[in-house]
C-alpha atoms as a PDB file:
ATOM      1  CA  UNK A   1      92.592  85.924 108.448  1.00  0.00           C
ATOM      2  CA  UNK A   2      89.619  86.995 106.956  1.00  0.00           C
ATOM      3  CA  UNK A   3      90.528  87.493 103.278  1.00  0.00           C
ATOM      4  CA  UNK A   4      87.263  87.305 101.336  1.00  0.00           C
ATOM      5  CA  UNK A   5      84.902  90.425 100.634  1.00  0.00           C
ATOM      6  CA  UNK A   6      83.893  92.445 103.740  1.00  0.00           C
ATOM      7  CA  UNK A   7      80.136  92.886 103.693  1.00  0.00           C
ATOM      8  CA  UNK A   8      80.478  96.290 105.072  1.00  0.00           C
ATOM      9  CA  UNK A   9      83.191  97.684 103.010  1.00  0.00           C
ATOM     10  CA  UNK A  10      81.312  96.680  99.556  1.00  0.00           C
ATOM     11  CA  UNK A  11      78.056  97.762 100.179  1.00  0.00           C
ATOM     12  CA  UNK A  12      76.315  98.954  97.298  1.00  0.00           C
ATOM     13  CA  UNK A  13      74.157 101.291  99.298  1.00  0.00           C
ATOM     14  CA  UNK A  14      76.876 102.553 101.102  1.00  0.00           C
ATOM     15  CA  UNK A  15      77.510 105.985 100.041  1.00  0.00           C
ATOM     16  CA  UNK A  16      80.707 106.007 101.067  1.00  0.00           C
ATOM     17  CA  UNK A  17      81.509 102.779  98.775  1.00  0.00           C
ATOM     18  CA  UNK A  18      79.607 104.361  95.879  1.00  0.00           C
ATOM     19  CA  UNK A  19      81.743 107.962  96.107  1.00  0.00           C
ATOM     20  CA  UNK A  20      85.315 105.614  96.541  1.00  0.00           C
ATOM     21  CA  UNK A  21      84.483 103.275  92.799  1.00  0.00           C
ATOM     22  CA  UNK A  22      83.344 106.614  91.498  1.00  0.00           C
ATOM     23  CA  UNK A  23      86.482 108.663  92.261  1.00  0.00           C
ATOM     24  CA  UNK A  24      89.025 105.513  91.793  1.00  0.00           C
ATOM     25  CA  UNK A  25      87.370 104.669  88.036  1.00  0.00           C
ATOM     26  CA  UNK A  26      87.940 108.892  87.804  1.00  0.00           C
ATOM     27  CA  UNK A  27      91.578 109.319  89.398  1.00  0.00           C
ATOM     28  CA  UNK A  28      92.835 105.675  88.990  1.00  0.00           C
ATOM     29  CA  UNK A  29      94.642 106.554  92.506  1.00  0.00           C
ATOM     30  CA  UNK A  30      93.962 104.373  94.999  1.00  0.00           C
ATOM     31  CA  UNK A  31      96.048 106.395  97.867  1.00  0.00           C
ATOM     32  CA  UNK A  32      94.579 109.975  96.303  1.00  0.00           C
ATOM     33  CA  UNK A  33      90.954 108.429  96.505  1.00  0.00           C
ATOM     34  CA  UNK A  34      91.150 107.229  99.856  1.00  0.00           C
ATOM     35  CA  UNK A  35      92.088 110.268 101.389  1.00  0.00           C
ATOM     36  CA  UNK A  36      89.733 112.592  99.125  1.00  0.00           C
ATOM     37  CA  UNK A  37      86.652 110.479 100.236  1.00  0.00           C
ATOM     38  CA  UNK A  38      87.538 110.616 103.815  1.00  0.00           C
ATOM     39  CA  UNK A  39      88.535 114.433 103.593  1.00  0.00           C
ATOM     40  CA  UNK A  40      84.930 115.274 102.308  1.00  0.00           C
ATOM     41  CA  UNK A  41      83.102 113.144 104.720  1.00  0.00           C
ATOM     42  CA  UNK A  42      84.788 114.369 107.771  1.00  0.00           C
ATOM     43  CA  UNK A  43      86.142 118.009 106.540  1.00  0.00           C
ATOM     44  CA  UNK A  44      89.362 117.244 106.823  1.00  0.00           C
ATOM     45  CA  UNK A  45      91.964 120.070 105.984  1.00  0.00           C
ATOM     46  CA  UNK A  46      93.830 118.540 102.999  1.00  0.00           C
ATOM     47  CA  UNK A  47      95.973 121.541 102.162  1.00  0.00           C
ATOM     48  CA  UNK A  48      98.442 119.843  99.557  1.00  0.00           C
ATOM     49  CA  UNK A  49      98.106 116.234 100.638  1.00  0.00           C
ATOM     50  CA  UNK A  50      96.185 115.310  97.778  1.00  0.00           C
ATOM     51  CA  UNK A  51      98.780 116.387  95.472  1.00  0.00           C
ATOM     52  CA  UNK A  52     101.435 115.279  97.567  1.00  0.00           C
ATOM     53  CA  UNK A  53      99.597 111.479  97.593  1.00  0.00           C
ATOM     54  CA  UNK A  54      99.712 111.502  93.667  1.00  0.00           C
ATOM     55  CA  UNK A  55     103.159 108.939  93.786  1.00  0.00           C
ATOM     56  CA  UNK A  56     101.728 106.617  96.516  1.00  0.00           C
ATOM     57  CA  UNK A  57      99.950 103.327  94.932  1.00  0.00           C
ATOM     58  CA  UNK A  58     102.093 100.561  96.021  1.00  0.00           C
ATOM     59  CA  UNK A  59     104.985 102.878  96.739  1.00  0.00           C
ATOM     60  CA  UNK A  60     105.603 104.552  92.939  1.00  0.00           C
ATOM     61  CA  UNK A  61     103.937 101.597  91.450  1.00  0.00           C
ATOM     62  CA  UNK A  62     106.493  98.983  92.587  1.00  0.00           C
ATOM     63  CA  UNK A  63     104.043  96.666  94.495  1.00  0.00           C
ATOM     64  CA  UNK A  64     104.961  98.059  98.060  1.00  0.00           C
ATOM     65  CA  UNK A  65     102.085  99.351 100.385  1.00  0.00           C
ATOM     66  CA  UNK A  66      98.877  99.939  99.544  1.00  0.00           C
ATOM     67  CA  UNK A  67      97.885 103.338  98.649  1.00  0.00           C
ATOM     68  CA  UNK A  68      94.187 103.183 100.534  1.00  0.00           C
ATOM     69  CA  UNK A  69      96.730 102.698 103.497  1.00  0.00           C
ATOM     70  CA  UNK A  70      98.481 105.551 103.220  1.00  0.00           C
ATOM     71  CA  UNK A  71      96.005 108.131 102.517  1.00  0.00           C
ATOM     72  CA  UNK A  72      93.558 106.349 105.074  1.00  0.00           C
ATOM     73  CA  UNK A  73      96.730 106.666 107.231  1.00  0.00           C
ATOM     74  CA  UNK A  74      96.936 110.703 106.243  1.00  0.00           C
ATOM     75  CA  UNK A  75      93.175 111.195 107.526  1.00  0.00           C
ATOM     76  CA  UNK A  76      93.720 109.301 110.393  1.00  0.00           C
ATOM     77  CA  UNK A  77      96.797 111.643 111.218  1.00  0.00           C
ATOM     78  CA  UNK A  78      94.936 114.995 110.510  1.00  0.00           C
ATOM     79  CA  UNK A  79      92.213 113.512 113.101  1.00  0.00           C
ATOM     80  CA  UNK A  80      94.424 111.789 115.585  1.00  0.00           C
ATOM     81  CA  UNK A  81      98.036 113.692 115.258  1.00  0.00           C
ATOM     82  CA  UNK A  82      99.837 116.375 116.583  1.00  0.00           C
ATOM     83  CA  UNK A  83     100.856 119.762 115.379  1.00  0.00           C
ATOM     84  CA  UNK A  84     104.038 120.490 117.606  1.00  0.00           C
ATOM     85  CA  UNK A  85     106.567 118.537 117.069  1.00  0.00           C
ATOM     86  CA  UNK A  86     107.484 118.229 120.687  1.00  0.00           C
ATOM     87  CA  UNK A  87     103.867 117.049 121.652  1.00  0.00           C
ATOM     88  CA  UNK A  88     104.891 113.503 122.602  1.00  0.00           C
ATOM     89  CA  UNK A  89     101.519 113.074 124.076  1.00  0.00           C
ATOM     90  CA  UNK A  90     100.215 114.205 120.816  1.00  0.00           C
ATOM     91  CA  UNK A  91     102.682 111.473 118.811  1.00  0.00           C
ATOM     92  CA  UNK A  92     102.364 108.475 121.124  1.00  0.00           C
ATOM     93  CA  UNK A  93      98.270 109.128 121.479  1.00  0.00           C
ATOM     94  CA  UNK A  94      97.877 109.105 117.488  1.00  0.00           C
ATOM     95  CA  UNK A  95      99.495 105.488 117.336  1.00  0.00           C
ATOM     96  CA  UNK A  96      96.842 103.304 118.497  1.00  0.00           C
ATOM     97  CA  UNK A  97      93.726 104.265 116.456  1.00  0.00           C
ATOM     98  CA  UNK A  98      96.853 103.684 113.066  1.00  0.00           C
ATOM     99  CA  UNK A  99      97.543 100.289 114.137  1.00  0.00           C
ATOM    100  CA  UNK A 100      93.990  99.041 114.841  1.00  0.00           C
ATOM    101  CA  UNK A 101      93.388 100.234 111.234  1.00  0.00           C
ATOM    102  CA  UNK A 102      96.796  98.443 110.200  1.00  0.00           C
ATOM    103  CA  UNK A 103      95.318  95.382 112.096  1.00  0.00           C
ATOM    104  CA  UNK A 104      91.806  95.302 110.771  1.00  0.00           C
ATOM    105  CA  UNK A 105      92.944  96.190 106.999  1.00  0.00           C
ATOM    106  CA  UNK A 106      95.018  93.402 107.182  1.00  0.00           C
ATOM    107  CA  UNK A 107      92.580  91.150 108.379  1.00  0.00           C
ATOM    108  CA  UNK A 108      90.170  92.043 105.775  1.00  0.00           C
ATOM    109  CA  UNK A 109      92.924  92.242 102.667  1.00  0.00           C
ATOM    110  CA  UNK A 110      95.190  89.731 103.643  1.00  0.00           C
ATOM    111  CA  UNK A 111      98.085  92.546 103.709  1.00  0.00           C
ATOM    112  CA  UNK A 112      98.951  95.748 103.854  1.00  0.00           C
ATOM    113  CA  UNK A 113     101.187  95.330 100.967  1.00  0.00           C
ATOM    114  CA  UNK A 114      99.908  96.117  97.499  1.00  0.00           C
ATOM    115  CA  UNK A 115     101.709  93.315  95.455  1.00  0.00           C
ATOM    116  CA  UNK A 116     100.616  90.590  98.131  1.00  0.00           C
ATOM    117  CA  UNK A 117      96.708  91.876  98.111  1.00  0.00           C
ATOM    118  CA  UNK A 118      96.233  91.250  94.406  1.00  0.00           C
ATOM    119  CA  UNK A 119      98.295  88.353  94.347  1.00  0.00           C
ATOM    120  CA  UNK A 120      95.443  86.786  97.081  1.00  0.00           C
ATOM    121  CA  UNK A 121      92.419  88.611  95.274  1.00  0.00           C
ATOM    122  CA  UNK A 122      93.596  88.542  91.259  1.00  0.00           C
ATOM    123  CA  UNK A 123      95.775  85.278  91.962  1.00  0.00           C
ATOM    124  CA  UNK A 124      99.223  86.691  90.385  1.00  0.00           C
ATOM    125  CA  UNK A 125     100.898  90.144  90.914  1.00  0.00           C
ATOM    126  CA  UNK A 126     100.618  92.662  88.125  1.00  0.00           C
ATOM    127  CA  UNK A 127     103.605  94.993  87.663  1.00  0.00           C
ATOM    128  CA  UNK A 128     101.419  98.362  86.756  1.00  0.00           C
ATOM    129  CA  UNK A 129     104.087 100.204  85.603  1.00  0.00           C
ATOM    130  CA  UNK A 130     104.331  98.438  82.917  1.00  0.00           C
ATOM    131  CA  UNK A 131     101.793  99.095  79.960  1.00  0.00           C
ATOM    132  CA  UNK A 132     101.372  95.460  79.327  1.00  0.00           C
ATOM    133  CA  UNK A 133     100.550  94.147  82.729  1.00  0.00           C
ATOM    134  CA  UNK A 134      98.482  97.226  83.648  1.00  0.00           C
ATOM    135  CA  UNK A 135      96.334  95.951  80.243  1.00  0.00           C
ATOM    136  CA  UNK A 136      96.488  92.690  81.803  1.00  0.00           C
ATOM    137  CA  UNK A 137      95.531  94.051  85.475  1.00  0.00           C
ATOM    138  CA  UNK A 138      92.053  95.983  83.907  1.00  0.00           C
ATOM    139  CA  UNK A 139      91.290  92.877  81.780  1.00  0.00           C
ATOM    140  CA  UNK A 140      90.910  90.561  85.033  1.00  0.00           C
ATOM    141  CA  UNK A 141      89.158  92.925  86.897  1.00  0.00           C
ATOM    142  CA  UNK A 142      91.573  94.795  88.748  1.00  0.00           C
ATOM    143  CA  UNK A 143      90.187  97.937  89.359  1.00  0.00           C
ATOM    144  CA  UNK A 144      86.986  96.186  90.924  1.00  0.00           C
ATOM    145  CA  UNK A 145      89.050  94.585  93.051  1.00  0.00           C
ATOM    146  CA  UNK A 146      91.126  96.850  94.149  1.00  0.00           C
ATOM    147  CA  UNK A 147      87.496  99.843  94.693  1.00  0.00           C
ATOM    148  CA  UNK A 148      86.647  97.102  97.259  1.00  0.00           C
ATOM    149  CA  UNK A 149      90.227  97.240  99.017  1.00  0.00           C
ATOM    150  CA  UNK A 150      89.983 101.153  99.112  1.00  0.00           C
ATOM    151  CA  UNK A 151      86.668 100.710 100.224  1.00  0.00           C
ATOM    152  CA  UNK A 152      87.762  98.553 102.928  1.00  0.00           C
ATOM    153  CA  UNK A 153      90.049 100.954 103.932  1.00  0.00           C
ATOM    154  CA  UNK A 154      87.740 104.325 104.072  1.00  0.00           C
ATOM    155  CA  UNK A 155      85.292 102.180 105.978  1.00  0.00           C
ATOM    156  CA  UNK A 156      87.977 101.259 108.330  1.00  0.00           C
ATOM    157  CA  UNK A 157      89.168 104.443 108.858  1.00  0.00           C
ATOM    158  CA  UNK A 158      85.454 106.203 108.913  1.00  0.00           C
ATOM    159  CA  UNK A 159      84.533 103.849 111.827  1.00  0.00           C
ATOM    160  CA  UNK A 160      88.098 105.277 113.818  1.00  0.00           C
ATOM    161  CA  UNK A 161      86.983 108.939 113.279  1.00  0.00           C
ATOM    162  CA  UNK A 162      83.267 108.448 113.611  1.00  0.00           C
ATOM    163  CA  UNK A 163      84.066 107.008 117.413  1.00  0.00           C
ATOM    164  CA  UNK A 164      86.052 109.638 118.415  1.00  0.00           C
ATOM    165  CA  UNK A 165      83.841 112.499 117.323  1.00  0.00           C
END
């Protein structure tokens, strides 16, 4: 596994790295900022998944999965998914380009689980719920760390959209 920093994903110059630390250091929502930078790069219709992404980091905050996954996951869906329910085509044809991402995000991160990536990148688990660790979690560089996981992901999920269109 390929754990350290992905040359592509942290990319100063890359305007699409640049627009994800803006909008993370804004929204301090990893899952909201993933999706919102991927949305106005590809003109996604959002409708209300922005709002509805608000409760995603790590699952509510308890450590779960990653919140770049899951609104990298949502803009891979509104690309790749289906809008009838009974469009099994539709289903089973949107799985493959959300489990190469799953694959590749893993390789780059370690995990797709929040608590497990900044174990690997911050060397302990912070419990950001709580006032105290989140203090803790800024002080030792957190949300650096975790801009170049979201990053990661958007570039991920860019390069899945970008070959289909």
């Amino acid at each position: 596994m390929n754990m350290g920093k992905n040359p592509s994903s942290t990319d100063e110059d890359n305007p699409l790295v640049s627009k994800v630390k803006e909008i993370l250091m804004e929204s301090g929502n990893c899952a909201q900022t993933s999706f919102v930078v991927l949305q106005e790069e590809f003109d996604l219709d959002g409708g209300q998944i922005l709002r509805a992404l608000t409760p995603f980091p790590g699952i509510a905050l308890r450590g779960e999965t990653c919140g770049a996954v899951i609104g990298s996951l949502m803009a891979l869906g509104l690309e790749f998914g289906r809008d009838d329910l009974s469009d099994w085509r539709g289903y089973i044809g949107s799985l493959p380009s959300a489990r190469r991402f799953c694959k590749r995000f893993e390789e780059e991160n370690g995990s797709t689980d929040c608590a497990s990536i900044l174990e690997e990148k911050l060397g302990r688990n912070y419990d950001l719920a709580d006032k105290t660790e989140a203090l803790e979690y800024a002080a030792s560089g957190g949300p650096d760390v975790c801009s170049e996981v979201v990053a990661s992901a958007v570039q991920i999920a860019s390069e899945a959209i970008r070959k289909k269109r």
